[in-house]
PDB file of N, CA and C in Angstrom:
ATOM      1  N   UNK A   1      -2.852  -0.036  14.745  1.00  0.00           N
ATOM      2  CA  UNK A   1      -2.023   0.567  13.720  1.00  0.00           C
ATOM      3  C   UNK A   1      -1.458  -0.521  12.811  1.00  0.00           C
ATOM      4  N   UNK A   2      -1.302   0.221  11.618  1.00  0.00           N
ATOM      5  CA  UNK A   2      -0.475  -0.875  10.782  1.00  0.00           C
ATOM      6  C   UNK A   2       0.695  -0.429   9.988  1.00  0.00           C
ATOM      7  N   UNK A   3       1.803  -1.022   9.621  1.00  0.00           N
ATOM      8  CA  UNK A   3       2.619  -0.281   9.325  1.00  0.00           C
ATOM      9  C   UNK A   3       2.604  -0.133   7.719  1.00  0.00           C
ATOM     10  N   UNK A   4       2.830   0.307   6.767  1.00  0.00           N
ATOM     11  CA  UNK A   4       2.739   0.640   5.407  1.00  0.00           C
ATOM     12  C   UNK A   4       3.772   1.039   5.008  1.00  0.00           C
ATOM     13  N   UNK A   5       4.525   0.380   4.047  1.00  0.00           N
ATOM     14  CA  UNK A   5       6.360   0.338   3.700  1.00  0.00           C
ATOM     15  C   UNK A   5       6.048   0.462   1.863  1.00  0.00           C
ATOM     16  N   UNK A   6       6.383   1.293   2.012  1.00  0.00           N
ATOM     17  CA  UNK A   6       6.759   1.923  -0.161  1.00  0.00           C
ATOM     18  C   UNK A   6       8.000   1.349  -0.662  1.00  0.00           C
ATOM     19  N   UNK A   7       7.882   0.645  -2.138  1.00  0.00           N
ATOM     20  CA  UNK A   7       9.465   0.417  -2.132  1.00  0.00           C
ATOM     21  C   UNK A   7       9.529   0.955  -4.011  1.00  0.00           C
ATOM     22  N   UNK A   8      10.662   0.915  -3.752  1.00  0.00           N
ATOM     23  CA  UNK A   8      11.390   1.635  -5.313  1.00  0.00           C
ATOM     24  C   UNK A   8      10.489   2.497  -5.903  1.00  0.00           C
ATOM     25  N   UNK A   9      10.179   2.837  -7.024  1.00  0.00           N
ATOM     26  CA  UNK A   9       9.462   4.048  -7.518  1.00  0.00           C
ATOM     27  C   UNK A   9       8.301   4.876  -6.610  1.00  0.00           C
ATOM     28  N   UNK A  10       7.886   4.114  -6.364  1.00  0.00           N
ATOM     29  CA  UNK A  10       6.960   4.665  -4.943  1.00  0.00           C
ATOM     30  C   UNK A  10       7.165   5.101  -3.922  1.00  0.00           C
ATOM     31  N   UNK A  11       8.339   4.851  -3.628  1.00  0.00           N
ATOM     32  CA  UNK A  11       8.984   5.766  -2.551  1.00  0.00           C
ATOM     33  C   UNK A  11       9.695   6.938  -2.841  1.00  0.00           C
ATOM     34  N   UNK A  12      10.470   6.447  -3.786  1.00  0.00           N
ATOM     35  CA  UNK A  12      10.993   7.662  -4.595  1.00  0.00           C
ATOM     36  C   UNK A  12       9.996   9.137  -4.892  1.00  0.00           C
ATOM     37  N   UNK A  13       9.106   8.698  -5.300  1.00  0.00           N
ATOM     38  CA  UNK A  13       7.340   9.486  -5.668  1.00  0.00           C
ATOM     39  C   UNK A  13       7.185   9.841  -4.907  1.00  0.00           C
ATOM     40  N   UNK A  14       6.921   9.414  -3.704  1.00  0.00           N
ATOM     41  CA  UNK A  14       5.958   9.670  -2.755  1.00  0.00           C
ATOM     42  C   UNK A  14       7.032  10.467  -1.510  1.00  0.00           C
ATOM     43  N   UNK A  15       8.128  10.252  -1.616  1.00  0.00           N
ATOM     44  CA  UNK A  15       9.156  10.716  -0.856  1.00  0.00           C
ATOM     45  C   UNK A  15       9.192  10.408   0.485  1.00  0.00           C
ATOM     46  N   UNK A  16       8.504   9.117   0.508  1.00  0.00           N
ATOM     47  CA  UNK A  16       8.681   8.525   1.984  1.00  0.00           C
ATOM     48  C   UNK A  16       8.697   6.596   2.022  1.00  0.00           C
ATOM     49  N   UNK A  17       9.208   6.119   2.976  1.00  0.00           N
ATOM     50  CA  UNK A  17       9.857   4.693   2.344  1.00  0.00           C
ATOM     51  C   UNK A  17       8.353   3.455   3.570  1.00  0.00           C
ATOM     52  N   UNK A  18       8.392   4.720   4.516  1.00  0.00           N
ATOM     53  CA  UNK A  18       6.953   4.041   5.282  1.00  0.00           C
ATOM     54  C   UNK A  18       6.226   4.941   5.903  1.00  0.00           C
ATOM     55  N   UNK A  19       5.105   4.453   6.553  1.00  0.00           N
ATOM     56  CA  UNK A  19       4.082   5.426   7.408  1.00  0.00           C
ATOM     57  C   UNK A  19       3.291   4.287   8.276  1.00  0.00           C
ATOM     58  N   UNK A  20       2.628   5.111   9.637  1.00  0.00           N
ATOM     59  CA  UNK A  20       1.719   4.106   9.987  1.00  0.00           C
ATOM     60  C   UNK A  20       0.149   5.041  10.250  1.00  0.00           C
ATOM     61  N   UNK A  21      -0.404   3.640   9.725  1.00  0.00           N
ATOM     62  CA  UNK A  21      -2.273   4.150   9.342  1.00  0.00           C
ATOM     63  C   UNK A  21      -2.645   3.282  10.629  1.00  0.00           C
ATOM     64  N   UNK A  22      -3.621   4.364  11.050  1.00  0.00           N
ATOM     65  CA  UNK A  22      -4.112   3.646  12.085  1.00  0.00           C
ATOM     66  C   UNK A  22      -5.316   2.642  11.759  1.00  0.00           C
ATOM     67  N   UNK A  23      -5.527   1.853  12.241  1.00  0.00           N
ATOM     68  CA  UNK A  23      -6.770   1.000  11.781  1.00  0.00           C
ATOM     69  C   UNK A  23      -7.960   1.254  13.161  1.00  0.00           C
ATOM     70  N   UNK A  24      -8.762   1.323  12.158  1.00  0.00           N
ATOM     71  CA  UNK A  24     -10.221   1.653  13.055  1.00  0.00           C
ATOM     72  C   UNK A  24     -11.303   0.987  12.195  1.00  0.00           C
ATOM     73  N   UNK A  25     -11.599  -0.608  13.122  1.00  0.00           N
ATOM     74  CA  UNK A  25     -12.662  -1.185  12.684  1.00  0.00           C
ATOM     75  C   UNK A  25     -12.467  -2.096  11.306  1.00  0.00           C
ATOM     76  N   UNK A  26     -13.334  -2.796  10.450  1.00  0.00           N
ATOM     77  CA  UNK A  26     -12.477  -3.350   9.979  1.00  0.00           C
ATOM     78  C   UNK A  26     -12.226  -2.767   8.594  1.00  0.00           C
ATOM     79  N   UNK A  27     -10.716  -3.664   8.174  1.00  0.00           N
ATOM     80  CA  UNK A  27     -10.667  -2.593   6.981  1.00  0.00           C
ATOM     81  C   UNK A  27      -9.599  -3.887   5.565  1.00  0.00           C
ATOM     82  N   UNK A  28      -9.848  -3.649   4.551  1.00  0.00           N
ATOM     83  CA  UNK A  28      -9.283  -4.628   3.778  1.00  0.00           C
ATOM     84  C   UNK A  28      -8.323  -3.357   3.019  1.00  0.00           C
ATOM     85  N   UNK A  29      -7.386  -4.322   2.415  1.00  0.00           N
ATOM     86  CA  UNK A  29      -6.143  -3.768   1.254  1.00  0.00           C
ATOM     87  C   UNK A  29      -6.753  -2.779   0.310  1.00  0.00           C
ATOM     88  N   UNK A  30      -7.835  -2.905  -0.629  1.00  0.00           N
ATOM     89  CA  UNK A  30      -8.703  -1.980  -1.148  1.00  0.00           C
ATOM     90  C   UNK A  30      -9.041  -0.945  -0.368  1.00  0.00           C
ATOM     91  N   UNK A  31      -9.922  -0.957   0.444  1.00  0.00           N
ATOM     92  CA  UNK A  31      -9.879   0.326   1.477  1.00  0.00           C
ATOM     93  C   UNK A  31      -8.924   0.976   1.764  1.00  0.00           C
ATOM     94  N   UNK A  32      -7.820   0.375   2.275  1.00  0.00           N
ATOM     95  CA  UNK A  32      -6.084   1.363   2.382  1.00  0.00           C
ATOM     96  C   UNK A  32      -5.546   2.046   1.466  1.00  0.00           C
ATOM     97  N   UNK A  33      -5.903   1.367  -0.111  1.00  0.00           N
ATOM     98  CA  UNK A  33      -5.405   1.569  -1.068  1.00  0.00           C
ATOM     99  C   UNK A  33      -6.312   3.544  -1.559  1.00  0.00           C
ATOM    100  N   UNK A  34      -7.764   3.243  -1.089  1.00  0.00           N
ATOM    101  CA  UNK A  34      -8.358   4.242  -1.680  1.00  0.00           C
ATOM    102  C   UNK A  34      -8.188   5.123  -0.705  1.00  0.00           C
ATOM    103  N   UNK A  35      -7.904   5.094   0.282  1.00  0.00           N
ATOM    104  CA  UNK A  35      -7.814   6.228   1.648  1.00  0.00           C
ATOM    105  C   UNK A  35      -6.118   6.797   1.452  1.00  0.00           C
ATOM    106  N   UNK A  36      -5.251   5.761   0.855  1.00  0.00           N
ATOM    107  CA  UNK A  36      -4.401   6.814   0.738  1.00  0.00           C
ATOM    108  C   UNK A  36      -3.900   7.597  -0.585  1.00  0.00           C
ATOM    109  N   UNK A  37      -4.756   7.137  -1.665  1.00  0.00           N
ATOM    110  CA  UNK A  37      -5.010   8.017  -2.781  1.00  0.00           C
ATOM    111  C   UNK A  37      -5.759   8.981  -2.723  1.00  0.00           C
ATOM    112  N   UNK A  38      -6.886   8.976  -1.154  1.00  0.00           N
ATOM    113  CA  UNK A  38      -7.399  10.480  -1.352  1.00  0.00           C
ATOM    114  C   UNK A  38      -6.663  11.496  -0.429  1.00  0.00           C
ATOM    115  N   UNK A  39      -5.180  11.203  -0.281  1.00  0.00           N
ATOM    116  CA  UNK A  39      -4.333  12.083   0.170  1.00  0.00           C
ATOM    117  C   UNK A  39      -4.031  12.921  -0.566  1.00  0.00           C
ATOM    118  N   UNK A  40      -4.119  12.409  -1.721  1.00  0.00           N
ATOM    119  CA  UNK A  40      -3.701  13.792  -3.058  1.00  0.00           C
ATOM    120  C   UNK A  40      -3.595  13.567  -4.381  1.00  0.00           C
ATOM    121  N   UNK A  41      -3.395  14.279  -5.201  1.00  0.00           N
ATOM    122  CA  UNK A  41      -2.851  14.086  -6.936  1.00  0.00           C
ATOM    123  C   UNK A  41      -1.648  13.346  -6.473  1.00  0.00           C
ATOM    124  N   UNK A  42      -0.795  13.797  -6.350  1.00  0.00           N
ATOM    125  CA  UNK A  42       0.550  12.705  -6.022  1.00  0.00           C
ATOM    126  C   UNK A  42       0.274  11.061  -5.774  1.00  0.00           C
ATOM    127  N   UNK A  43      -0.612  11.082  -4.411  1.00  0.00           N
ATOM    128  CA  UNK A  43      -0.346   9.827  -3.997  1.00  0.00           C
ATOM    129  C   UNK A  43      -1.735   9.257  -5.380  1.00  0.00           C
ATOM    130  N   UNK A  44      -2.512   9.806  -5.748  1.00  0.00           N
ATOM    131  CA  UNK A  44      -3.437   9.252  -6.575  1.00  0.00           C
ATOM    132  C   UNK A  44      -2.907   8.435  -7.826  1.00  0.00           C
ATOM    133  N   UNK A  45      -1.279   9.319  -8.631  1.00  0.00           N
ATOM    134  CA  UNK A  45      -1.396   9.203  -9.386  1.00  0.00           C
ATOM    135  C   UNK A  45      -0.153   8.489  -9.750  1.00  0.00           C
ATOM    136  N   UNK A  46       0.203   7.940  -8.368  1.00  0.00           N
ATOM    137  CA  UNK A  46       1.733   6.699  -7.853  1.00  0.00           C
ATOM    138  C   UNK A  46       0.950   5.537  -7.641  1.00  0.00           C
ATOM    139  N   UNK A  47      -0.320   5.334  -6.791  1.00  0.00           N
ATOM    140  CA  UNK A  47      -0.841   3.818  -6.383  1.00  0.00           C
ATOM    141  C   UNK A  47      -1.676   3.794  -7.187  1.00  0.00           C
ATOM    142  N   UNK A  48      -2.275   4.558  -8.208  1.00  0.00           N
ATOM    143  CA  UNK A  48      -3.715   3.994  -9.292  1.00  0.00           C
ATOM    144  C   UNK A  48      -2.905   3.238 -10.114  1.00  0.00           C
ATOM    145  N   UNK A  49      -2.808   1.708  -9.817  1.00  0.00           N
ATOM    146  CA  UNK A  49      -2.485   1.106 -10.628  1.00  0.00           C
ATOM    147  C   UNK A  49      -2.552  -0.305 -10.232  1.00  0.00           C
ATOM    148  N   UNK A  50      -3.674  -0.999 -11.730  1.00  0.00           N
ATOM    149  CA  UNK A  50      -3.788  -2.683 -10.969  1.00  0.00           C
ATOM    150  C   UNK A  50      -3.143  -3.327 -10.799  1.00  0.00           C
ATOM    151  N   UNK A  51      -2.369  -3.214 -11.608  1.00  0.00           N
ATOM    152  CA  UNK A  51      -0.800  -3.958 -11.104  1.00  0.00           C
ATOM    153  C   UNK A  51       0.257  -3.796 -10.384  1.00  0.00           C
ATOM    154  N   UNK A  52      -0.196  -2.699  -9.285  1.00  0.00           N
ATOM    155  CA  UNK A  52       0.195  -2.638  -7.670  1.00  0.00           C
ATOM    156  C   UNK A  52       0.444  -4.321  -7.224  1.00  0.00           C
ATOM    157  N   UNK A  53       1.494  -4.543  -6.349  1.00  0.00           N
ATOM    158  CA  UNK A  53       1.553  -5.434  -5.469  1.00  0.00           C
ATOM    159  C   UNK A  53       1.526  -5.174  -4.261  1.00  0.00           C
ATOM    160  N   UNK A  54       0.777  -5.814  -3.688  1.00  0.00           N
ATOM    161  CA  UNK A  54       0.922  -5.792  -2.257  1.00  0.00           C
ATOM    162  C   UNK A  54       1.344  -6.920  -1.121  1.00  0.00           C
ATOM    163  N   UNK A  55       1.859  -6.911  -0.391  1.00  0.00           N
ATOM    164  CA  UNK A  55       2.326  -7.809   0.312  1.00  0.00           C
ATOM    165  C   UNK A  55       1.646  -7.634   1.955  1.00  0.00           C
ATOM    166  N   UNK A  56       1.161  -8.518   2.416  1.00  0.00           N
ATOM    167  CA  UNK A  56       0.713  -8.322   4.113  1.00  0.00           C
ATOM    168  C   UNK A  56       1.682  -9.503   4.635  1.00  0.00           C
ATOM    169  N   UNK A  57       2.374  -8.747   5.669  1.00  0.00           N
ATOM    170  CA  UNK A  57       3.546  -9.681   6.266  1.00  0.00           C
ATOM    171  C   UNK A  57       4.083 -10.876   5.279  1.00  0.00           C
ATOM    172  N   UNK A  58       4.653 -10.142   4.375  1.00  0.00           N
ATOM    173  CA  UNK A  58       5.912 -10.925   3.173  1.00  0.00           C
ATOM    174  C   UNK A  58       4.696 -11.837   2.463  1.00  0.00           C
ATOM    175  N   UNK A  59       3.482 -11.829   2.097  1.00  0.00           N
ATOM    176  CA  UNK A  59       3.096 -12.769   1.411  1.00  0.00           C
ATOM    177  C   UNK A  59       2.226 -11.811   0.774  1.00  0.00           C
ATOM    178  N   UNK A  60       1.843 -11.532  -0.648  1.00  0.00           N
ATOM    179  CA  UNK A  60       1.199 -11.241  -1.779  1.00  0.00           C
ATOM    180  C   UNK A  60       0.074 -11.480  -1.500  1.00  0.00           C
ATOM    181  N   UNK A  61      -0.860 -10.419  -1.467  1.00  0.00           N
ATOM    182  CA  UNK A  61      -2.357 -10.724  -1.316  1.00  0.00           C
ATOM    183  C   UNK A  61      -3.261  -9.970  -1.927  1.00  0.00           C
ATOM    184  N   UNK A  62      -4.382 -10.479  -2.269  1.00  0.00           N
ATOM    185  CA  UNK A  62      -5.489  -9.492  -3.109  1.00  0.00           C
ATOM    186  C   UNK A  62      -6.071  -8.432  -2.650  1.00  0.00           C
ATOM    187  N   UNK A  63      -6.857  -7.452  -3.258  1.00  0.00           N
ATOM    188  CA  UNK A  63      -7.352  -6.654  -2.960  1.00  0.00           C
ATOM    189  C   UNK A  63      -8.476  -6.586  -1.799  1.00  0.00           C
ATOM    190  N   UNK A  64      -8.799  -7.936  -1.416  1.00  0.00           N
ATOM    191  CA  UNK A  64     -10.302  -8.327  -0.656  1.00  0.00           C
ATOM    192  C   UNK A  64      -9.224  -8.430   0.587  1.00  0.00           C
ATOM    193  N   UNK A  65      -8.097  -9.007   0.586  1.00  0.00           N
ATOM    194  CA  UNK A  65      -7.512  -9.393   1.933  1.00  0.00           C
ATOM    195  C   UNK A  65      -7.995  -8.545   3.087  1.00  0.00           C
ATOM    196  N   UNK A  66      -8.215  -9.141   4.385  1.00  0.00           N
ATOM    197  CA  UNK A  66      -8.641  -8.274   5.800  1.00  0.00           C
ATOM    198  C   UNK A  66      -7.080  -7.775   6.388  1.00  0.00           C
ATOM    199  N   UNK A  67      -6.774  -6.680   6.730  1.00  0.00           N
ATOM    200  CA  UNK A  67      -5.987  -6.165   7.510  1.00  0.00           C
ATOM    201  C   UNK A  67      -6.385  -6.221   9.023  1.00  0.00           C
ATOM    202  N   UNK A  68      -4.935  -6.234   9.992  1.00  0.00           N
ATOM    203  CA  UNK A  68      -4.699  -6.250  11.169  1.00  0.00           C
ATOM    204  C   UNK A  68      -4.322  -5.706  11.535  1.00  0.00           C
ATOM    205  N   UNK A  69      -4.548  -4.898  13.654  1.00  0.00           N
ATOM    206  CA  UNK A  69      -3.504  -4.350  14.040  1.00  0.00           C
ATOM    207  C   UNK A  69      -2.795  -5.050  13.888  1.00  0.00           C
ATOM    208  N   UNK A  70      -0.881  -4.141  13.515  1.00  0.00           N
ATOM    209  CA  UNK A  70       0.134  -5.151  13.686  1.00  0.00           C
ATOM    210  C   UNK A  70       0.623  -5.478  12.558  1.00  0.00           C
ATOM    211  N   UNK A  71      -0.125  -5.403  11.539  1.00  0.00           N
ATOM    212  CA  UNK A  71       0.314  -5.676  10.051  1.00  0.00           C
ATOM    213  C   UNK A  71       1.184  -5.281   9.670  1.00  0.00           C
ATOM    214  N   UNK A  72       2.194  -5.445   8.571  1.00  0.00           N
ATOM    215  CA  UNK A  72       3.444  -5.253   8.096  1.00  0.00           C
ATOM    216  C   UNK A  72       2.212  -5.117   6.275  1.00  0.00           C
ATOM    217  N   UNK A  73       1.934  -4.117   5.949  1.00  0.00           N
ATOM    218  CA  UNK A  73       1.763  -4.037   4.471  1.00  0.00           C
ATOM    219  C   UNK A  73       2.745  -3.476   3.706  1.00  0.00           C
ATOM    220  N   UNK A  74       3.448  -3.986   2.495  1.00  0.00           N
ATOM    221  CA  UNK A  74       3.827  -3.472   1.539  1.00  0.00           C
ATOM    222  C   UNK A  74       3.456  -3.292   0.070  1.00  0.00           C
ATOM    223  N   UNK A  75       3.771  -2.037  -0.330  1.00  0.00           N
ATOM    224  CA  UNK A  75       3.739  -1.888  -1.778  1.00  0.00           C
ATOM    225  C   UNK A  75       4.727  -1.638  -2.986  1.00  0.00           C
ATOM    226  N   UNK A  76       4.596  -2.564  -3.989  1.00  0.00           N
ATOM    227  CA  UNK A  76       5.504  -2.649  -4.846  1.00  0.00           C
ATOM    228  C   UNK A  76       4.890  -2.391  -6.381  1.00  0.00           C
ATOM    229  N   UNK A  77       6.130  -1.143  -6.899  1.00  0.00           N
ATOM    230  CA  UNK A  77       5.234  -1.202  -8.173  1.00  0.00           C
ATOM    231  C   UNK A  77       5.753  -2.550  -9.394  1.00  0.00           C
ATOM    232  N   UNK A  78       4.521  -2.704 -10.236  1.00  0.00           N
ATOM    233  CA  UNK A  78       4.788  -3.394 -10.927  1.00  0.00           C
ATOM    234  C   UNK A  78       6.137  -4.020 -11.574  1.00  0.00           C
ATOM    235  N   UNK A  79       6.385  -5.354 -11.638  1.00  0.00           N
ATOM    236  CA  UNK A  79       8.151  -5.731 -11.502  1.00  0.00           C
ATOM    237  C   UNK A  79       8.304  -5.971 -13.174  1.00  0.00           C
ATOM    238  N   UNK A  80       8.980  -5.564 -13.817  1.00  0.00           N
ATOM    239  CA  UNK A  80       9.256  -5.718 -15.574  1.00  0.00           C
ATOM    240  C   UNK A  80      11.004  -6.262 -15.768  1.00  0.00           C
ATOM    241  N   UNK A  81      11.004  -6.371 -17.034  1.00  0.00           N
ATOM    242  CA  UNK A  81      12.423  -6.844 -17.434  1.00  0.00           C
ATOM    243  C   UNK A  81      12.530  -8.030 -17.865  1.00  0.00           C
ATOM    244  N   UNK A  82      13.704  -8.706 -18.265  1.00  0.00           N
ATOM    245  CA  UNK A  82      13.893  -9.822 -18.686  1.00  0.00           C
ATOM    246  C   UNK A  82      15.442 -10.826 -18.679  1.00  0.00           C
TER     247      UNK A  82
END
């Protein structure tokens, strides 16, 4: 299993702040990303976006990154302002 933590607008959206995905076999950040956009219009139309961040245990990683049992993933939407 891995754990999957939403923060600010995305949680708000999605109306939940975490969840855990089980992992079966291997699986990268891209793969997570498209398995939980085919949960619905909602979740499709909160994470379709390249400028998603993601974090695997507090460090920023690309779309190719390999996931682990045990993982801590987060998602953050894009950060703006000045």
């Amino acid at each position: 299993m891995i754990k999957v933590l939403f923060f600010a607008r995305y949680a708000e959206e999605l109306g939940l702040r975490e969840l855990e995905w089980p992992l079966e076999g291997e699986l990268r950040v891209a793969q997570l990303l498209e398995a939980l956009q085919a949960r619905g219009e909602r979740w499709q139309a909160v994470l379709d976006n390249p400028n998603l961040i993601v974090s695997v245990n507090q460090e920023v990683v690309s779309a190719q990154a390999p996931l682990h049992s045990g993982d801590e993933v987060a998602l953050f939407p894009p950060v703006t302002g000045g």
